[in-house]
Protein backbone atom coordinates (compact mmCIF):
# COMPACT_ATOMS: atom_id res chain seq x y z
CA UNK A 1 0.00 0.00 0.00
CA UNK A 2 1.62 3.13 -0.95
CA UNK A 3 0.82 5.82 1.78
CA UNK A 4 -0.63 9.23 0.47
CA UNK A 5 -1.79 12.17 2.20
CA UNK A 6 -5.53 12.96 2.11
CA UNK A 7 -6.80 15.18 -0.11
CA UNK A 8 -5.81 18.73 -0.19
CA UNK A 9 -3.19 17.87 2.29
CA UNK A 10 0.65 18.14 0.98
CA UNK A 11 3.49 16.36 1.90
CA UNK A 12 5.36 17.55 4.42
CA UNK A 13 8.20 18.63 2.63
CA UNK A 14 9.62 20.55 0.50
CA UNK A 15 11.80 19.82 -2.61
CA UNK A 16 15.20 18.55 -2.04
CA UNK A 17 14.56 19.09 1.55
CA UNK A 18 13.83 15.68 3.88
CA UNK A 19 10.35 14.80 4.36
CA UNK A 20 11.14 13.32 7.80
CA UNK A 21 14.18 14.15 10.59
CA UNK A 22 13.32 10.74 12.72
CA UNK A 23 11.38 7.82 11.94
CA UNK A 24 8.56 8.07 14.88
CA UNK A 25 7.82 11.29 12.82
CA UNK A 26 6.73 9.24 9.82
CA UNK A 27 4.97 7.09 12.04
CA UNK A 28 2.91 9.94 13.89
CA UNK A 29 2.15 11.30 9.95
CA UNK A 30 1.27 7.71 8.27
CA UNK A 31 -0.92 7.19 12.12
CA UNK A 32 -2.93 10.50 11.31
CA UNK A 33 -3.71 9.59 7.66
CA UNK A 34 -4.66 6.14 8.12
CA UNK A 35 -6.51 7.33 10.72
CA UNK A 36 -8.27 9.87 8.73
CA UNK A 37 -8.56 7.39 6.12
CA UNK A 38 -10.19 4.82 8.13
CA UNK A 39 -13.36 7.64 9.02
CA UNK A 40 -11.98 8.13 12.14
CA UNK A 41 -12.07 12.42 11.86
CA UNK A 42 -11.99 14.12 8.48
CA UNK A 43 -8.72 15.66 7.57
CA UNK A 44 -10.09 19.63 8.06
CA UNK A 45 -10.88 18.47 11.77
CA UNK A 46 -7.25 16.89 11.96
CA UNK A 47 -5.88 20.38 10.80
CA UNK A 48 -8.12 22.11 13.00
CA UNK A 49 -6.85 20.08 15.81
CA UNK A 50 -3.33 20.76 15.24
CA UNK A 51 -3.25 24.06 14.91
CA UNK A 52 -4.60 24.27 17.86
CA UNK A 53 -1.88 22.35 19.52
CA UNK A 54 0.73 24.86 17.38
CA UNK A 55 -1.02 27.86 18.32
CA UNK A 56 -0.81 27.00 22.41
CA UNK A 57 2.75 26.06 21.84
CA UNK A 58 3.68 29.32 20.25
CA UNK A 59 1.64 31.11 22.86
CA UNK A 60 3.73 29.13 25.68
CA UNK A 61 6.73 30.57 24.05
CA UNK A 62 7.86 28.27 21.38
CA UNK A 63 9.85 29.82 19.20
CA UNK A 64 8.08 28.08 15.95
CA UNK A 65 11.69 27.44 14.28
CA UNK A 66 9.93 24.65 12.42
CA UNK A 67 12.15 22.07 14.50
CA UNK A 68 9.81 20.30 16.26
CA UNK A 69 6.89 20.40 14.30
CA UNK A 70 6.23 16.82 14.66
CA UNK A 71 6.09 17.18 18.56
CA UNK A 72 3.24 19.48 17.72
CA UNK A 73 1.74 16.76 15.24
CA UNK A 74 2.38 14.20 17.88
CA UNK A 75 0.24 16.41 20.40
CA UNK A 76 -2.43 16.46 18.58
CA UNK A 77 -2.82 13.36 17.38
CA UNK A 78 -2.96 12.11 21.18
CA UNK A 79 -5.68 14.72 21.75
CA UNK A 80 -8.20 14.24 18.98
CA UNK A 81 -7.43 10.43 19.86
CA UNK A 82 -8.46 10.97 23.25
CA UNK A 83 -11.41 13.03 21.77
CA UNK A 84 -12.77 10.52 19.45
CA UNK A 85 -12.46 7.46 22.12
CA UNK A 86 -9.24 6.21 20.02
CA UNK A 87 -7.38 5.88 22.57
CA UNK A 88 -7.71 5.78 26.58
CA UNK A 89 -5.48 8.96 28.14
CA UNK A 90 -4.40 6.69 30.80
CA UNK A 91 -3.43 3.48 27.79
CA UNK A 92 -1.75 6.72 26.23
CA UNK A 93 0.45 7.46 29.14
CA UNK A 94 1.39 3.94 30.10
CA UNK A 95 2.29 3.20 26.30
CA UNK A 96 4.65 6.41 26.46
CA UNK A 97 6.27 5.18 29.44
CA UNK A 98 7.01 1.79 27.76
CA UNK A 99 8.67 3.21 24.85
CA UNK A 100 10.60 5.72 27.23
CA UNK A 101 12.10 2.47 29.04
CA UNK A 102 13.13 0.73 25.47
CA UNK A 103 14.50 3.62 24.56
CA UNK A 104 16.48 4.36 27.55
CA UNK A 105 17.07 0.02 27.19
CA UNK A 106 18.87 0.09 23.60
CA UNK A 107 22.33 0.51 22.50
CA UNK A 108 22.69 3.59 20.71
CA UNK A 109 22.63 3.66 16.97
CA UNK A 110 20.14 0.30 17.16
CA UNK A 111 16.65 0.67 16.40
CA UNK A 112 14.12 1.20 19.45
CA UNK A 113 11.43 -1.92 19.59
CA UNK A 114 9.48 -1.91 22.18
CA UNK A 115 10.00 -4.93 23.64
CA UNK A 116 13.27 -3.67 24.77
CA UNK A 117 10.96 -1.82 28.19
CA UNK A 118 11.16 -5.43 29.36
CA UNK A 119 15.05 -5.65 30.35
């Protein structure tokens, strides 16, 4: 399956520049469009949603450098998960935790899997 954004919506990149800095920001992107694909919220409710979540940031003094844009993303993709009954807030928080651990539980420069919160 080749992943595509919803309508309307661009890539998030430009030309020549790279689409993604980490891979867990690919993964919150293809989460919100499958999502979206799947009927779960539209896509104008998804950008409604984040900008939100950008607009608080910038108000609690982010300095909107573009850097961590995907933190944003990642925001609100927990909230309008939490709104739509997606997702549990508490399931959210333990999940977190569990990839905190397998990240803090792998040797650096191997991928993170999450069975690694185990050690």
């Amino acid at each position: 399956m080749k992943l595509r954004p919803p309508a309307g919506a661009p890539w998030p990149a430009e030309e020549g520049e790279p689409v993604f800095n980490e891979p867990w920001e690919a993964q919150a992107f293809g989460l919100a469009v499958q999502l979206s694909e799947a009927g779960h919220f539209t896509w104008p409710e998804w950008a409604d949603v984040l900008s939100e979540e950008i607009k608080a940031a910038q108000e609690g003094g982010d300095p909107d450098t573009g850097s961590n844009y995907y933190h944003h993303w990642l925001r609100a993709l927990e909230r309008i998960c939490a709104e739509k009954n997606l997702a549990v807030e508490r399931e959210v928080e333990t999940r977190a935790e569990e990839w905190r651990k397998a990240y803090v539980n792998t040797p650096h420069g191997q991928p993170v899997e999450l069975s690694a919160a185990e050690k």
